[in-house]
Protein backbone atom coordinates (compact mmCIF):
# COMPACT_ATOMS: atom_id res chain seq x y z
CA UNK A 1 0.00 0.00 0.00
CA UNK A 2 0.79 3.79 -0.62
CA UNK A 3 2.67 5.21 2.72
CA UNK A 4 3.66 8.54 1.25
CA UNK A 5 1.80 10.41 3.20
CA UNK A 6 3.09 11.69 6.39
CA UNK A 7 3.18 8.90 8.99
CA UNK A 8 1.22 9.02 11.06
CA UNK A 9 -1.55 8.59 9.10
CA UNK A 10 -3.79 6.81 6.83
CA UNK A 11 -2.29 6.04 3.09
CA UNK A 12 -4.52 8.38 0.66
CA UNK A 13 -4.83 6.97 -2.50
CA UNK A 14 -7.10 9.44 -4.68
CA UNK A 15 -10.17 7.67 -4.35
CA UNK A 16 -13.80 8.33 -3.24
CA UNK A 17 -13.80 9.94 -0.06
CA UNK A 18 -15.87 7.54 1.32
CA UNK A 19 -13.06 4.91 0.06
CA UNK A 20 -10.31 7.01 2.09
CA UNK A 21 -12.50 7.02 5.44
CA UNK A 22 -12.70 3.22 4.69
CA UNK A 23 -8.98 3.11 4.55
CA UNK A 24 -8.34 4.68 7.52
CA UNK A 25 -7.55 1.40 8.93
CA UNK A 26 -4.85 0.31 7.10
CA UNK A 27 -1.81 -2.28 7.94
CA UNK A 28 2.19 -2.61 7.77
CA UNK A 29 4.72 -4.78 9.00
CA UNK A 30 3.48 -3.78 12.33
CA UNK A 31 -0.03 -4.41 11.97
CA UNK A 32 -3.02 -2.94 11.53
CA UNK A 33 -4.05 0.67 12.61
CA UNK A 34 -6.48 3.06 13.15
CA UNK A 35 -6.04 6.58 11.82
CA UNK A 36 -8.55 7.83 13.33
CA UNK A 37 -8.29 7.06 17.19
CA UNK A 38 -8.52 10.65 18.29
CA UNK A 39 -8.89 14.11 18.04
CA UNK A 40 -5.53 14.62 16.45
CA UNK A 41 -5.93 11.98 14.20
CA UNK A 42 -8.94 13.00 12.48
CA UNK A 43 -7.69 16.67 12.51
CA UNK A 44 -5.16 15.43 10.76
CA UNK A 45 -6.86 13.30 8.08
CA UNK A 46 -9.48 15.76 7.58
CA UNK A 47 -6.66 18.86 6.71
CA UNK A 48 -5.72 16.13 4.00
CA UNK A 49 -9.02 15.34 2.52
CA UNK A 50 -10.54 19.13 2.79
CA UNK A 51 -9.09 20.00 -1.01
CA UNK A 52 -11.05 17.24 -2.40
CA UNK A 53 -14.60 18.86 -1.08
CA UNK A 54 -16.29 20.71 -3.57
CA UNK A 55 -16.51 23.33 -2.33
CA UNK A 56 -12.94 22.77 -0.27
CA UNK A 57 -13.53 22.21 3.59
CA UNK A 58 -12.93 24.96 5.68
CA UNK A 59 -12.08 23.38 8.77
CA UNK A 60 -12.45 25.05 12.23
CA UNK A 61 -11.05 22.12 14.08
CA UNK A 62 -8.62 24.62 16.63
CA UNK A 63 -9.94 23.99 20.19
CA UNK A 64 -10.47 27.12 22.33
CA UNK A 65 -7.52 27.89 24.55
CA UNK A 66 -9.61 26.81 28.03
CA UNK A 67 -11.54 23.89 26.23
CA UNK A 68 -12.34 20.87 24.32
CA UNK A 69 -11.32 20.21 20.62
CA UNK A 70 -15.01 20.25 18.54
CA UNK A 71 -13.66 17.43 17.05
CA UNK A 72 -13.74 15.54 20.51
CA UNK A 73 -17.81 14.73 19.79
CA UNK A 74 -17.07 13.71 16.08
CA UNK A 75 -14.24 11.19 16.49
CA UNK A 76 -16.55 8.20 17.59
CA UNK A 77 -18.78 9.20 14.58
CA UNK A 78 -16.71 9.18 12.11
CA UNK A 79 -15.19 5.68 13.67
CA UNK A 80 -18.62 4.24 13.05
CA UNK A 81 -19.10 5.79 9.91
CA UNK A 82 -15.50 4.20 8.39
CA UNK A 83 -16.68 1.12 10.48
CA UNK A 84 -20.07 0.70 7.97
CA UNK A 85 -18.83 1.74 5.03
CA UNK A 86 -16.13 -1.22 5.89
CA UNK A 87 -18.32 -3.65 6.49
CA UNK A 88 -20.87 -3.08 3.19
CA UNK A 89 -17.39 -2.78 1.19
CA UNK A 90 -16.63 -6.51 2.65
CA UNK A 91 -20.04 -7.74 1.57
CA UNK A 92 -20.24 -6.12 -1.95
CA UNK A 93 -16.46 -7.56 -2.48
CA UNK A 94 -17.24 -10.79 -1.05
CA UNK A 95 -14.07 -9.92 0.72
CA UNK A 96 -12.09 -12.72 2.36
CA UNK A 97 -9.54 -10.93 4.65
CA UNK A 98 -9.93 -12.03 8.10
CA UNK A 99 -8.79 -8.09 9.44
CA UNK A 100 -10.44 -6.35 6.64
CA UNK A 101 -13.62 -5.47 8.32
CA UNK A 102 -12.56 -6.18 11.86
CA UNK A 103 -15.04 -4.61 14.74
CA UNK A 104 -17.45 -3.79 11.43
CA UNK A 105 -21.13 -4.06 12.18
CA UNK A 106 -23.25 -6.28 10.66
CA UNK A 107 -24.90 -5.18 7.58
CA UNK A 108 -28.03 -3.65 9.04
CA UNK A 109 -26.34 -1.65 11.60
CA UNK A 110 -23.96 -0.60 9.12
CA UNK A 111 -26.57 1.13 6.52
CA UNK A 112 -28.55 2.76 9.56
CA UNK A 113 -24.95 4.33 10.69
CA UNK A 114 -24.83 5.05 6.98
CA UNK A 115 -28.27 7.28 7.39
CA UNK A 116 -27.46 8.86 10.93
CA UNK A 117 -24.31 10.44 9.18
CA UNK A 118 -26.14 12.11 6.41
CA UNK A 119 -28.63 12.95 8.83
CA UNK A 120 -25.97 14.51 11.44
CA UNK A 121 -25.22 17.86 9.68
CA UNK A 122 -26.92 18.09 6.42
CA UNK A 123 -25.93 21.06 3.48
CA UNK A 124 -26.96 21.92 0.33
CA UNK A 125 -26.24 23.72 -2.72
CA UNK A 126 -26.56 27.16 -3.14
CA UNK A 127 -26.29 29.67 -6.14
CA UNK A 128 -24.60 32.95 -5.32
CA UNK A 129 -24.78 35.56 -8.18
CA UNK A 130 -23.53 38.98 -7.12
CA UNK A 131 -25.44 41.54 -9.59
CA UNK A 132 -22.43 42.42 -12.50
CA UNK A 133 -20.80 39.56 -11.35
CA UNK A 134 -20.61 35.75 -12.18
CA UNK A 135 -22.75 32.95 -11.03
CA UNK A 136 -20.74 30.68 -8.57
CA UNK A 137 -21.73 27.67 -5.62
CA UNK A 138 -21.52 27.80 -2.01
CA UNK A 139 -23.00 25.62 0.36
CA UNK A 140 -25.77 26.08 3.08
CA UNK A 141 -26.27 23.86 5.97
CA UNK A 142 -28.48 22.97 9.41
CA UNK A 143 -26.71 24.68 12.18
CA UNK A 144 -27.37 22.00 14.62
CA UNK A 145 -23.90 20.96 15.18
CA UNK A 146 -22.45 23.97 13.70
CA UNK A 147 -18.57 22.68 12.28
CA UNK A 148 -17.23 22.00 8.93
CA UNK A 149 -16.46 18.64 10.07
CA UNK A 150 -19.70 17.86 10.76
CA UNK A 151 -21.02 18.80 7.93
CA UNK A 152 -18.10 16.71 6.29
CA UNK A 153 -19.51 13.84 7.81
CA UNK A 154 -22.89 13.98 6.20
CA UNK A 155 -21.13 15.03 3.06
CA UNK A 156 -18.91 11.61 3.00
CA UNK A 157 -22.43 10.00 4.11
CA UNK A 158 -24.07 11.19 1.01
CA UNK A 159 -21.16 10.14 -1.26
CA UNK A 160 -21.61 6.84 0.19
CA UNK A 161 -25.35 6.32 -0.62
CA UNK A 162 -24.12 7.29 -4.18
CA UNK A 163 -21.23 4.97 -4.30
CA UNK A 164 -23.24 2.11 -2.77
CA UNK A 165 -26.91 2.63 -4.68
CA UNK A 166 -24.78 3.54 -7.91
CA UNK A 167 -22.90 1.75 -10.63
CA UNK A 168 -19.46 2.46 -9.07
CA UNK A 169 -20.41 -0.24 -6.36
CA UNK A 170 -19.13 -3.19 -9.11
CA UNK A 171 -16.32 -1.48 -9.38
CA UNK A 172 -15.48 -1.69 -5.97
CA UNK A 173 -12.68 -4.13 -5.00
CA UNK A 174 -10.57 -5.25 -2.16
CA UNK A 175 -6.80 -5.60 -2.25
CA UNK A 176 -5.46 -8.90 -1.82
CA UNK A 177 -1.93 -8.07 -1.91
CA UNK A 178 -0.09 -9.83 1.32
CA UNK A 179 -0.83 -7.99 4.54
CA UNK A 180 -3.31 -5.36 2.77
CA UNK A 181 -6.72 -4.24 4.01
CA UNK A 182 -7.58 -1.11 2.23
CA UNK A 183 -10.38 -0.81 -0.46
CA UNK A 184 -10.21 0.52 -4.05
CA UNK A 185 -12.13 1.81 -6.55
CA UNK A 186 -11.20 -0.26 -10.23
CA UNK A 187 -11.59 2.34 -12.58
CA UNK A 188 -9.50 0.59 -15.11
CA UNK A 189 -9.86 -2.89 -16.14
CA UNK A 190 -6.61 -3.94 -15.60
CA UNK A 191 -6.19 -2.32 -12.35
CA UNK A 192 -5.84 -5.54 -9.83
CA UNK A 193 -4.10 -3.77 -6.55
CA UNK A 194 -4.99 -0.47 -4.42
CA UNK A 195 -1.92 0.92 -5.08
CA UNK A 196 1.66 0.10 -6.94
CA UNK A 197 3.54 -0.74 -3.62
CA UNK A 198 0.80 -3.49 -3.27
CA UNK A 199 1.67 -4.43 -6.97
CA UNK A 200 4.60 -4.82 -6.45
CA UNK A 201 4.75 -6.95 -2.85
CA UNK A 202 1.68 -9.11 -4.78
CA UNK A 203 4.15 -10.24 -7.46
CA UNK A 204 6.61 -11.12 -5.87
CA UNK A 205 4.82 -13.32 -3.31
CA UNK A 206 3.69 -15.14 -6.56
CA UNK A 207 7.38 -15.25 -7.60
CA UNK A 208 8.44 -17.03 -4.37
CA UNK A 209 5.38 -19.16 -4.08
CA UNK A 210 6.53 -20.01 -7.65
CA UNK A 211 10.06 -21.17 -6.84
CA UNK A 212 9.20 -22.82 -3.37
CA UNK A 213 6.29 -24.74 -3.21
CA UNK A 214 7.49 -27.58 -5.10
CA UNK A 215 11.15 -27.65 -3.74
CA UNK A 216 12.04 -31.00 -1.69
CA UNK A 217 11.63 -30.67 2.28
């Protein structure tokens, strides 16, 4: 898998945002891990995802100097988000990988986690045309919870609905290089691993299975 992202974090491999949440458990040599297991974390992974909002996030995630991050509410949600989206990925893959949807709900649970996230903080488009001046989009949303990670929650919710009630769900694949539990979307046919690194380790696994398995004991 792709690790060129600063460490530590989740490898980002230009997919669907709801893909990258998914693949914020992700494994090495060390084992698996959880980018997302607090405050910091998910600061941190959502300052890498907020370009790839249209339009781009505008996080507020600085804690006052006397109290609690606003992220502090949001890490458990988006844990149980990643933790559904996981899970349907496993059953629409068929996915065999014992860690690949570990401490995922089961299927039902998952889809009404699915719905409580788009419910959380809900936005919607909005035209903006300043008289003389040219048409452009912002966003307007409840103000319930009232923080641009909120409302990114909802917004990854929605993209997951889309992803999962939409034609890009057969194209949805898990990687079965060695060690790998990340998710991928296969947007070219010959595309068989999440990212070259996992190419790579894949092939030459088969290369030593190859050469060893019939060798004398």
């Amino acid at each position: 898998m792709d690790t060129s992202d600063p460490q530590p974090g989740a490898p980002l491999l230009g997919e669907p945002l709801p893909v990258e949440l998914m693949n914020t458990v992700w494994a090495d040599r060390d084992g698996l891990h959880d980018a997302l297991a607090d405050t910091d974390d998910l600061a941190r992974w959502l300052r890498a995802v907020a370009p790839r909002f249209e339009p781009a996030l505008a996080l507020d995630e600085r804690a006052a100097a006397s109290g609690p991050s606003p992220l502090a509410p949001l890490v458990d949600r988006y844990q149980r988000l990643r933790d559904a989206l996981r899970r349907m990925a496993a059953v629409v893959t068929e996915d065999p990988r014992p860690a690949a949807a570990a401490a995922a709900p089961d299927l039902a649970a998952a889809v009404e986690a699915v719905n409580r996230a788009c419910a959380y903080a809900p936005e919607w488009s909005r035209l903006v045309w300043p008289e003389g001046g040219t048409p452009s989009l912002t966003t307007a949303g409840a103000p319930a919870h009232g923080t641009a990670a909120a409302a990114a929650l909802s917004r990854i919710g929605e993209q997951a609905v889309q992803l999962f009630a939409g034609p890009d769900r057969e194209a949805l694949r898990a990687c079965r290089a060695p060690g790998c539990v990340l998710y991928f979307v296969r947007a070219h046919p010959r595309r068989e691993w999440c990212s070259a690194n996992c190419g790579n380790r894949a092939r030459v696994a088969r290369h030593y299975q190859r050469h060893h398995t019939d060798l004398p004991g």
